[in-house]
ModelCIF file with pLDDT and N, C-alpha, C, O atoms, coordinates in Angstrom:
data_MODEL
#
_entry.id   MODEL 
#
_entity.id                         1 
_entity.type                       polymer 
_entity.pdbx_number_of_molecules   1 
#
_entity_poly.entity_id                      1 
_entity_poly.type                           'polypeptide(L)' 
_entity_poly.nstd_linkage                   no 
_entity_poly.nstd_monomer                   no 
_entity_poly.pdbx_seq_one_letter_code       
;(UNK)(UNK)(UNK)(UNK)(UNK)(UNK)(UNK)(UNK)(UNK)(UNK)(UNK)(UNK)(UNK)(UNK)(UNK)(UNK)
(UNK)(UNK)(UNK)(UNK)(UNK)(UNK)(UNK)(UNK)(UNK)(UNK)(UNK)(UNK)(UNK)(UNK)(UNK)(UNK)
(UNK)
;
_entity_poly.pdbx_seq_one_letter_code_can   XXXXXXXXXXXXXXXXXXXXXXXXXXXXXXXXX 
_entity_poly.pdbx_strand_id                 A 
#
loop_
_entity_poly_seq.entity_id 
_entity_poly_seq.num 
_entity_poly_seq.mon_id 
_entity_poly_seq.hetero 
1 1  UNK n 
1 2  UNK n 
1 3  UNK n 
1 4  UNK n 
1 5  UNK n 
1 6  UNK n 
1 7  UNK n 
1 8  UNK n 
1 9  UNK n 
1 10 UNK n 
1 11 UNK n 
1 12 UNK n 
1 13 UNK n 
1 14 UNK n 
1 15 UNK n 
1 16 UNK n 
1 17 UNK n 
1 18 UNK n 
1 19 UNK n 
1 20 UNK n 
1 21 UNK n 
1 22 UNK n 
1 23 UNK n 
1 24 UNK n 
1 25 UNK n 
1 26 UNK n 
1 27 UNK n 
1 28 UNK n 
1 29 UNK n 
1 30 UNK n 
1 31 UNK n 
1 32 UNK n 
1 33 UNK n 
#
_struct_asym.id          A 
_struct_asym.entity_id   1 
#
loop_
_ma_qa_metric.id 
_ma_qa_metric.mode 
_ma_qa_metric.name 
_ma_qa_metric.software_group_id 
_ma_qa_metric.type 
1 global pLDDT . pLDDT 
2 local  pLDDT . pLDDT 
#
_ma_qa_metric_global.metric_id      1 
_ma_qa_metric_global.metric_value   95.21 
_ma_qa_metric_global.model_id       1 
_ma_qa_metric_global.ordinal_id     1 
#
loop_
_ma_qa_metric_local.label_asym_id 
_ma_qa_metric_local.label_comp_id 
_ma_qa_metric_local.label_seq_id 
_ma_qa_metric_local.metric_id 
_ma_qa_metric_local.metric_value 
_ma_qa_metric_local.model_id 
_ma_qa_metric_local.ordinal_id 
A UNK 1  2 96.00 1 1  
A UNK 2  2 96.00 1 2  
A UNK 3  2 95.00 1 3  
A UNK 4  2 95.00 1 4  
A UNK 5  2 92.00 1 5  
A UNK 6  2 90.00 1 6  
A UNK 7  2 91.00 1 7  
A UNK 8  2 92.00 1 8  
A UNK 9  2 93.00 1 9  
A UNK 10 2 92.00 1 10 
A UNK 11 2 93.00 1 11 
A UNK 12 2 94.00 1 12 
A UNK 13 2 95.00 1 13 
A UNK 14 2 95.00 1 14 
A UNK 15 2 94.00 1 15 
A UNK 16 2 95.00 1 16 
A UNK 17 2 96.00 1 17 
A UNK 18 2 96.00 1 18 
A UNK 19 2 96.00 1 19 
A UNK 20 2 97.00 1 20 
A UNK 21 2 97.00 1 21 
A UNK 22 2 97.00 1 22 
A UNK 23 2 97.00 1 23 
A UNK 24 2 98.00 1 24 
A UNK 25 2 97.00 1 25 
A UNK 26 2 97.00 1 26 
A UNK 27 2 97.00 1 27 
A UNK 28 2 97.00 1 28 
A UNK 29 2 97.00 1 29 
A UNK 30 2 96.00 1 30 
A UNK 31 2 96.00 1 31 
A UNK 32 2 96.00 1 32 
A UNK 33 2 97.00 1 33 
#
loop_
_atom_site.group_PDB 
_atom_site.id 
_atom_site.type_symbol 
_atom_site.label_atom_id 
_atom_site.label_alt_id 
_atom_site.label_comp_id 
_atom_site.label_asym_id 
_atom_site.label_entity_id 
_atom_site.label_seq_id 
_atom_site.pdbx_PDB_ins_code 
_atom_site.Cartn_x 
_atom_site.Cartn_y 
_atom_site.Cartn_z 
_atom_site.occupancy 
_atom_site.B_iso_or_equiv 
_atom_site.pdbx_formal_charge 
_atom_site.auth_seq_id 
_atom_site.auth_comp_id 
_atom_site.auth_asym_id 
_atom_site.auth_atom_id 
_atom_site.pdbx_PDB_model_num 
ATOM 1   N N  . UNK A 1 1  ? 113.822 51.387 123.034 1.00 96.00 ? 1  UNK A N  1 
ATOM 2   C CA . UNK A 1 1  ? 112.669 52.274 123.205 1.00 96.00 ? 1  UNK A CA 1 
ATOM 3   C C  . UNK A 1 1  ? 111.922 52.134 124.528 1.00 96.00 ? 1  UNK A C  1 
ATOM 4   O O  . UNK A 1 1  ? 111.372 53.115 125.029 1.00 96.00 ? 1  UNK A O  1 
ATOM 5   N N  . UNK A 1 2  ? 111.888 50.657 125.232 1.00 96.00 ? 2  UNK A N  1 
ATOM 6   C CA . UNK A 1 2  ? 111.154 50.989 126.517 1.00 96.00 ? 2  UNK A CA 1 
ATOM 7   C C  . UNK A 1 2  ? 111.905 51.003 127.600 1.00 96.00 ? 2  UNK A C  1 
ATOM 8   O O  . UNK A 1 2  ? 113.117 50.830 127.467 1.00 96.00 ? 2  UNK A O  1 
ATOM 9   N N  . UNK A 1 3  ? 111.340 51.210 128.885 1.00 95.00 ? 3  UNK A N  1 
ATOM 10  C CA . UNK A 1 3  ? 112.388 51.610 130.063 1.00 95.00 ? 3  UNK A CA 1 
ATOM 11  C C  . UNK A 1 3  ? 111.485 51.126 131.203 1.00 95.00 ? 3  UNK A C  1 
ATOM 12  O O  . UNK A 1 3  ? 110.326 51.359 131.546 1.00 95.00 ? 3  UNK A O  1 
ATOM 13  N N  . UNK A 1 4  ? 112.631 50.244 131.713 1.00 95.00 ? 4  UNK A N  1 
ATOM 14  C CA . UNK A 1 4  ? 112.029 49.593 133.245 1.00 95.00 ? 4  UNK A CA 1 
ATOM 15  C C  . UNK A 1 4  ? 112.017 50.474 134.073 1.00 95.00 ? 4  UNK A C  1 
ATOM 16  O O  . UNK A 1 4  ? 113.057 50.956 134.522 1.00 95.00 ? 4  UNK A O  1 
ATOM 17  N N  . UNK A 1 5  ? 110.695 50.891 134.469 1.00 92.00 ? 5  UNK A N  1 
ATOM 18  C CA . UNK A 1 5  ? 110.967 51.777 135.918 1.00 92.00 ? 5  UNK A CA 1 
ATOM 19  C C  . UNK A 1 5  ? 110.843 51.044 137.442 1.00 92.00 ? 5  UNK A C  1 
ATOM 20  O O  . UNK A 1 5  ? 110.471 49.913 137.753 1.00 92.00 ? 5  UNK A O  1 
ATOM 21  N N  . UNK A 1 6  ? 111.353 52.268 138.311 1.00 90.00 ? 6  UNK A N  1 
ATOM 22  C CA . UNK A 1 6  ? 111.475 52.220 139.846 1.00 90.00 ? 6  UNK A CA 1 
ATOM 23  C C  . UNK A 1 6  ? 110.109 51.354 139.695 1.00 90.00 ? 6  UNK A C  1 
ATOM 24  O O  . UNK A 1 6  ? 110.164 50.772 140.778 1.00 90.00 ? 6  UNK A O  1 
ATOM 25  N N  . UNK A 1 7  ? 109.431 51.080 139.346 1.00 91.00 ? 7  UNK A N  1 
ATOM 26  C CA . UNK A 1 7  ? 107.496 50.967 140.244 1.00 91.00 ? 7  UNK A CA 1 
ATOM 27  C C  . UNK A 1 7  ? 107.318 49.481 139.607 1.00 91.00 ? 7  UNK A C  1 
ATOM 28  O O  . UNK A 1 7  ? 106.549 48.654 140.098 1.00 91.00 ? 7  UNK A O  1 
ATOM 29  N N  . UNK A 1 8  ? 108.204 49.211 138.331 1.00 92.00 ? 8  UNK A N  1 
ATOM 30  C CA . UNK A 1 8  ? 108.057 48.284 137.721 1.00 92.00 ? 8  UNK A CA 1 
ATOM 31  C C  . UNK A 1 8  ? 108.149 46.629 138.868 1.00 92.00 ? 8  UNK A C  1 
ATOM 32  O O  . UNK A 1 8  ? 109.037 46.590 139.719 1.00 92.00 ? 8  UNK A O  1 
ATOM 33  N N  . UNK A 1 9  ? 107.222 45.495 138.734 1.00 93.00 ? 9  UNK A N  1 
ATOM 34  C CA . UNK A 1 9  ? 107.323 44.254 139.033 1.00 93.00 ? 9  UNK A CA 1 
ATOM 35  C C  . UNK A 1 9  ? 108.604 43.869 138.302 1.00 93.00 ? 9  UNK A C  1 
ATOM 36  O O  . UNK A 1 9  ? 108.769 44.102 137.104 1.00 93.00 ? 9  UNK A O  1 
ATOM 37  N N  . UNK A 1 10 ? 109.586 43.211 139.154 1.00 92.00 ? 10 UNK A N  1 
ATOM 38  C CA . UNK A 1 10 ? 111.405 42.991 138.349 1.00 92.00 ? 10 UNK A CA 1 
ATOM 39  C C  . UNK A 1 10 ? 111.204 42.529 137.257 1.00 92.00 ? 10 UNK A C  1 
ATOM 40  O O  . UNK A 1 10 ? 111.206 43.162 136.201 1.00 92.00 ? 10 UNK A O  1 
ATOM 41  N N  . UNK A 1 11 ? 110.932 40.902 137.461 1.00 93.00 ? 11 UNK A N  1 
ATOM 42  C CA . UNK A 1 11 ? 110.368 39.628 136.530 1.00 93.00 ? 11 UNK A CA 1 
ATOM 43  C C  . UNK A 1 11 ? 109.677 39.756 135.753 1.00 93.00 ? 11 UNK A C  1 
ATOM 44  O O  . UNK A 1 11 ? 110.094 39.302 134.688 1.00 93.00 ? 11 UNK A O  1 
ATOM 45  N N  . UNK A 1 12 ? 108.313 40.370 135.695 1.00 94.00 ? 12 UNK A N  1 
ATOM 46  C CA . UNK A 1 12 ? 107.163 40.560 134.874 1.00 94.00 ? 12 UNK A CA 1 
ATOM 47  C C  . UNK A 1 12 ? 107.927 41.488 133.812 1.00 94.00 ? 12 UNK A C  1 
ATOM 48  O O  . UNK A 1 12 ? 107.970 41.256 132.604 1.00 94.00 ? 12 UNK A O  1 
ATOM 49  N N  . UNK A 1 13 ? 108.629 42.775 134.579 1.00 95.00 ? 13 UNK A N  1 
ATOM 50  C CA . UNK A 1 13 ? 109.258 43.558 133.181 1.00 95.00 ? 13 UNK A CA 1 
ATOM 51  C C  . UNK A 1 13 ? 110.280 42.709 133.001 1.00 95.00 ? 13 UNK A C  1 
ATOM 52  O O  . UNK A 1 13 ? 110.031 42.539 131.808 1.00 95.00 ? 13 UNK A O  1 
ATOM 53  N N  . UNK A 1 14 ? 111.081 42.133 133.154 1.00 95.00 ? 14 UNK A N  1 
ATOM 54  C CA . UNK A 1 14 ? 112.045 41.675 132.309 1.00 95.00 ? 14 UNK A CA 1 
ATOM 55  C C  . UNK A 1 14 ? 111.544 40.622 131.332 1.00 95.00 ? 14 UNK A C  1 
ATOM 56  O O  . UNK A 1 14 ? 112.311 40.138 130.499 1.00 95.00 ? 14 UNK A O  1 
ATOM 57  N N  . UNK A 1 15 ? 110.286 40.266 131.419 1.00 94.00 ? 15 UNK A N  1 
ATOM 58  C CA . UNK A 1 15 ? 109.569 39.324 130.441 1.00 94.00 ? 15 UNK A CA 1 
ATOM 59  C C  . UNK A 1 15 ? 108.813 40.120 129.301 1.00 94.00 ? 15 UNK A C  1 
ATOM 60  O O  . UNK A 1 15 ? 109.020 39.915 128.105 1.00 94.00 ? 15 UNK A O  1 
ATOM 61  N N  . UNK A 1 16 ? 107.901 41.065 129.800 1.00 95.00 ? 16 UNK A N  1 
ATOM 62  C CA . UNK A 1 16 ? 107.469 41.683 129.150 1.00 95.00 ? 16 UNK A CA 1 
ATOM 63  C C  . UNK A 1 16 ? 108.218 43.230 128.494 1.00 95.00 ? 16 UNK A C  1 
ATOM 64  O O  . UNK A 1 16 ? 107.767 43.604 127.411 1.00 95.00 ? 16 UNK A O  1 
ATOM 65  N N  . UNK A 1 17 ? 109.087 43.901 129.004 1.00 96.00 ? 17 UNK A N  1 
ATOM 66  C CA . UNK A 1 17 ? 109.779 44.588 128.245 1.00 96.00 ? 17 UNK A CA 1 
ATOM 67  C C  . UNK A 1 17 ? 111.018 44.157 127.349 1.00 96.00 ? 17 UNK A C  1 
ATOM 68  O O  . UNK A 1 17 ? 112.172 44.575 127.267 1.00 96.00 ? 17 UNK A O  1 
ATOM 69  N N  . UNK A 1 18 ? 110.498 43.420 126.881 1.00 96.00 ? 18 UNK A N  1 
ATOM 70  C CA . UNK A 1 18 ? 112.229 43.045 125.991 1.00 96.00 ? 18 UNK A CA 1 
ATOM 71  C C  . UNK A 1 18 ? 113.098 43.775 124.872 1.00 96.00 ? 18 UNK A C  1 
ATOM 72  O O  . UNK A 1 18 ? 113.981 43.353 124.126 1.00 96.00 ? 18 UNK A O  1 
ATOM 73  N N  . UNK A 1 19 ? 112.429 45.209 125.062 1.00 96.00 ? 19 UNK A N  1 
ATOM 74  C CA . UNK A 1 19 ? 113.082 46.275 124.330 1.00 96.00 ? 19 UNK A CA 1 
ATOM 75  C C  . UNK A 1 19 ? 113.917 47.206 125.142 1.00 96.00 ? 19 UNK A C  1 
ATOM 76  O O  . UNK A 1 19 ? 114.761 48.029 124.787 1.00 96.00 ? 19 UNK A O  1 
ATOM 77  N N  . UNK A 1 20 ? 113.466 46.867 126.342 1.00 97.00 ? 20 UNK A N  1 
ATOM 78  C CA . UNK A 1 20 ? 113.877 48.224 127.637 1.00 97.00 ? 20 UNK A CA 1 
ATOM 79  C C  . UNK A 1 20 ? 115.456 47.765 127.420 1.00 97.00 ? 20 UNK A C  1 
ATOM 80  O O  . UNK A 1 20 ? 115.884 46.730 126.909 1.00 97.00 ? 20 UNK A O  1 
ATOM 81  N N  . UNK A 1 21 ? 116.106 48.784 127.931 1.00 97.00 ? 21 UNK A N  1 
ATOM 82  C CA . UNK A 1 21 ? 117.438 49.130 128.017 1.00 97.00 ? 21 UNK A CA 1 
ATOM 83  C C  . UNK A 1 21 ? 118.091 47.923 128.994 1.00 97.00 ? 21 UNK A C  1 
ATOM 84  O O  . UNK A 1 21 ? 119.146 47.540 128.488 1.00 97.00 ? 21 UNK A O  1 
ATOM 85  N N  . UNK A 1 22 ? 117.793 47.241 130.190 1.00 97.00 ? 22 UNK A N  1 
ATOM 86  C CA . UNK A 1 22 ? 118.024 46.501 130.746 1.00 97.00 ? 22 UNK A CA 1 
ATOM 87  C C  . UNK A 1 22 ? 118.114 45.310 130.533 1.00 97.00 ? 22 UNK A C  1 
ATOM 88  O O  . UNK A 1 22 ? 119.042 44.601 130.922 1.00 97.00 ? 22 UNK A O  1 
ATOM 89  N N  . UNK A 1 23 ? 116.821 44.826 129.659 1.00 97.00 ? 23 UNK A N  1 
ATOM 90  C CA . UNK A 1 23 ? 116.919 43.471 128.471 1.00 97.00 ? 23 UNK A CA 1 
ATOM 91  C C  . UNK A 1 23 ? 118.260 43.556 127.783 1.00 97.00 ? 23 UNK A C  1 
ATOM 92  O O  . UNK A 1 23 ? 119.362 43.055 128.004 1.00 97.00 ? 23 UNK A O  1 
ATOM 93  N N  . UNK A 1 24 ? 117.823 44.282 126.970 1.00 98.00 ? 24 UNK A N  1 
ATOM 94  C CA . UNK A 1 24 ? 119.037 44.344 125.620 1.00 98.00 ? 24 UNK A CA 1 
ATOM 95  C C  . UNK A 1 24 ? 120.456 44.692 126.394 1.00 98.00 ? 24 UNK A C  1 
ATOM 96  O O  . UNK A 1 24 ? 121.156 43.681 126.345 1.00 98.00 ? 24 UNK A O  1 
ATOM 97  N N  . UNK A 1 25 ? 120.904 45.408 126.858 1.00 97.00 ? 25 UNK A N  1 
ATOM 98  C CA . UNK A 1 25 ? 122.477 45.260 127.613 1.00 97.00 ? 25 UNK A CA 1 
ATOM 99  C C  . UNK A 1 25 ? 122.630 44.163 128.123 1.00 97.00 ? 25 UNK A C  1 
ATOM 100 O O  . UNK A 1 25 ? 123.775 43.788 127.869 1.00 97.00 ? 25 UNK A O  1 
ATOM 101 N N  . UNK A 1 26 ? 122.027 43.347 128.784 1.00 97.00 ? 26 UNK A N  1 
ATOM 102 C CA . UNK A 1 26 ? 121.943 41.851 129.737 1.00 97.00 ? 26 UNK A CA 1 
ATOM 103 C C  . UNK A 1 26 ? 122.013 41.233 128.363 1.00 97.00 ? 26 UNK A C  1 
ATOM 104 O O  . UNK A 1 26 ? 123.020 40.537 128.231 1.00 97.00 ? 26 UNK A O  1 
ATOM 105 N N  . UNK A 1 27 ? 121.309 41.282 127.409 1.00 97.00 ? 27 UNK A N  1 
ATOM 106 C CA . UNK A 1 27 ? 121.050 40.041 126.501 1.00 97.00 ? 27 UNK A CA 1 
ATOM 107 C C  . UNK A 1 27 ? 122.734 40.078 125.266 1.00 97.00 ? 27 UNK A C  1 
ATOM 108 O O  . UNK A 1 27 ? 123.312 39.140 124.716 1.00 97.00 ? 27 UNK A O  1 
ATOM 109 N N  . UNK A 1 28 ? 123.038 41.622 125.246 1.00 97.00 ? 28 UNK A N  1 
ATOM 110 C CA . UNK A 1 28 ? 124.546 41.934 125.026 1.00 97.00 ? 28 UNK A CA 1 
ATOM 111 C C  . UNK A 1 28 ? 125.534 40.850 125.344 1.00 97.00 ? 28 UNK A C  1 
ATOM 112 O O  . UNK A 1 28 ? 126.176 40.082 124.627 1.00 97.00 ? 28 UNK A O  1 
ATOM 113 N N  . UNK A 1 29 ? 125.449 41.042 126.749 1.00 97.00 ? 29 UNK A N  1 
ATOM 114 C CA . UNK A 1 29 ? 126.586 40.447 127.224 1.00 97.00 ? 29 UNK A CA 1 
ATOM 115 C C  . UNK A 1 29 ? 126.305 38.582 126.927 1.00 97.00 ? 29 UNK A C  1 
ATOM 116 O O  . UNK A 1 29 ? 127.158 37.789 126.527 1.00 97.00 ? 29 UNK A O  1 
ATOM 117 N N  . UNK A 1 30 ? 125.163 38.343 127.200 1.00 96.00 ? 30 UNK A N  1 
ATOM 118 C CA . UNK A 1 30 ? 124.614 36.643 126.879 1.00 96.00 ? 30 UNK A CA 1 
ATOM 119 C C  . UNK A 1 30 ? 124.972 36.631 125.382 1.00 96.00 ? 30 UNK A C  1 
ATOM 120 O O  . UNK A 1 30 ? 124.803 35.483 124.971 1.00 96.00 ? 30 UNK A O  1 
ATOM 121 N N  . UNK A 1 31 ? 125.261 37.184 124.719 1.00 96.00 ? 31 UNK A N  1 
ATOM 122 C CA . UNK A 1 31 ? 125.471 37.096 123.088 1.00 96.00 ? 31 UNK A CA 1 
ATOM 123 C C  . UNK A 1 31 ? 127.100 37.309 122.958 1.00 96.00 ? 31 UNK A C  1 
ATOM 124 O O  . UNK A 1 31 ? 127.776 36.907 122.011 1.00 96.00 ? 31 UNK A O  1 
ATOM 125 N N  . UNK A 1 32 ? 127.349 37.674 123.542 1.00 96.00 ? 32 UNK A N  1 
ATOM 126 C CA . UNK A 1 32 ? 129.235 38.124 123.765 1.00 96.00 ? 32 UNK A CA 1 
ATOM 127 C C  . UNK A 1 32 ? 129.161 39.215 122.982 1.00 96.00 ? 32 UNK A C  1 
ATOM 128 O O  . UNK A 1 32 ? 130.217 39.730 122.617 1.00 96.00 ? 32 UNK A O  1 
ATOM 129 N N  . UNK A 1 33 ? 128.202 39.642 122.673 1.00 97.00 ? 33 UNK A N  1 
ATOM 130 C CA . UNK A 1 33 ? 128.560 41.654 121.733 1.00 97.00 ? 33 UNK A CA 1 
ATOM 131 C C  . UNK A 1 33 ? 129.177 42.417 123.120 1.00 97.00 ? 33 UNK A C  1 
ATOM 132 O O  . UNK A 1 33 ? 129.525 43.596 123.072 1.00 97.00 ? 33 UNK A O  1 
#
């Protein structure tokens, strides 16, 4: 449901969005799904 944008701080969203599309595919592959 959420989405890292262009404007987004990298780090801060990857901490604080942990629903965005970029979390969860990254966290995919760390899980071997």
């Amino acid at each position: 449901p959420e989405v890292i944008t262009m404007e987004d701080e990298p780090v801060r969203a990857i901490r604080r969005k942990k629903q965005s599309s970029i979390v969860l595919a990254a966290t995919a592959v760390r899980e071997g799904e």
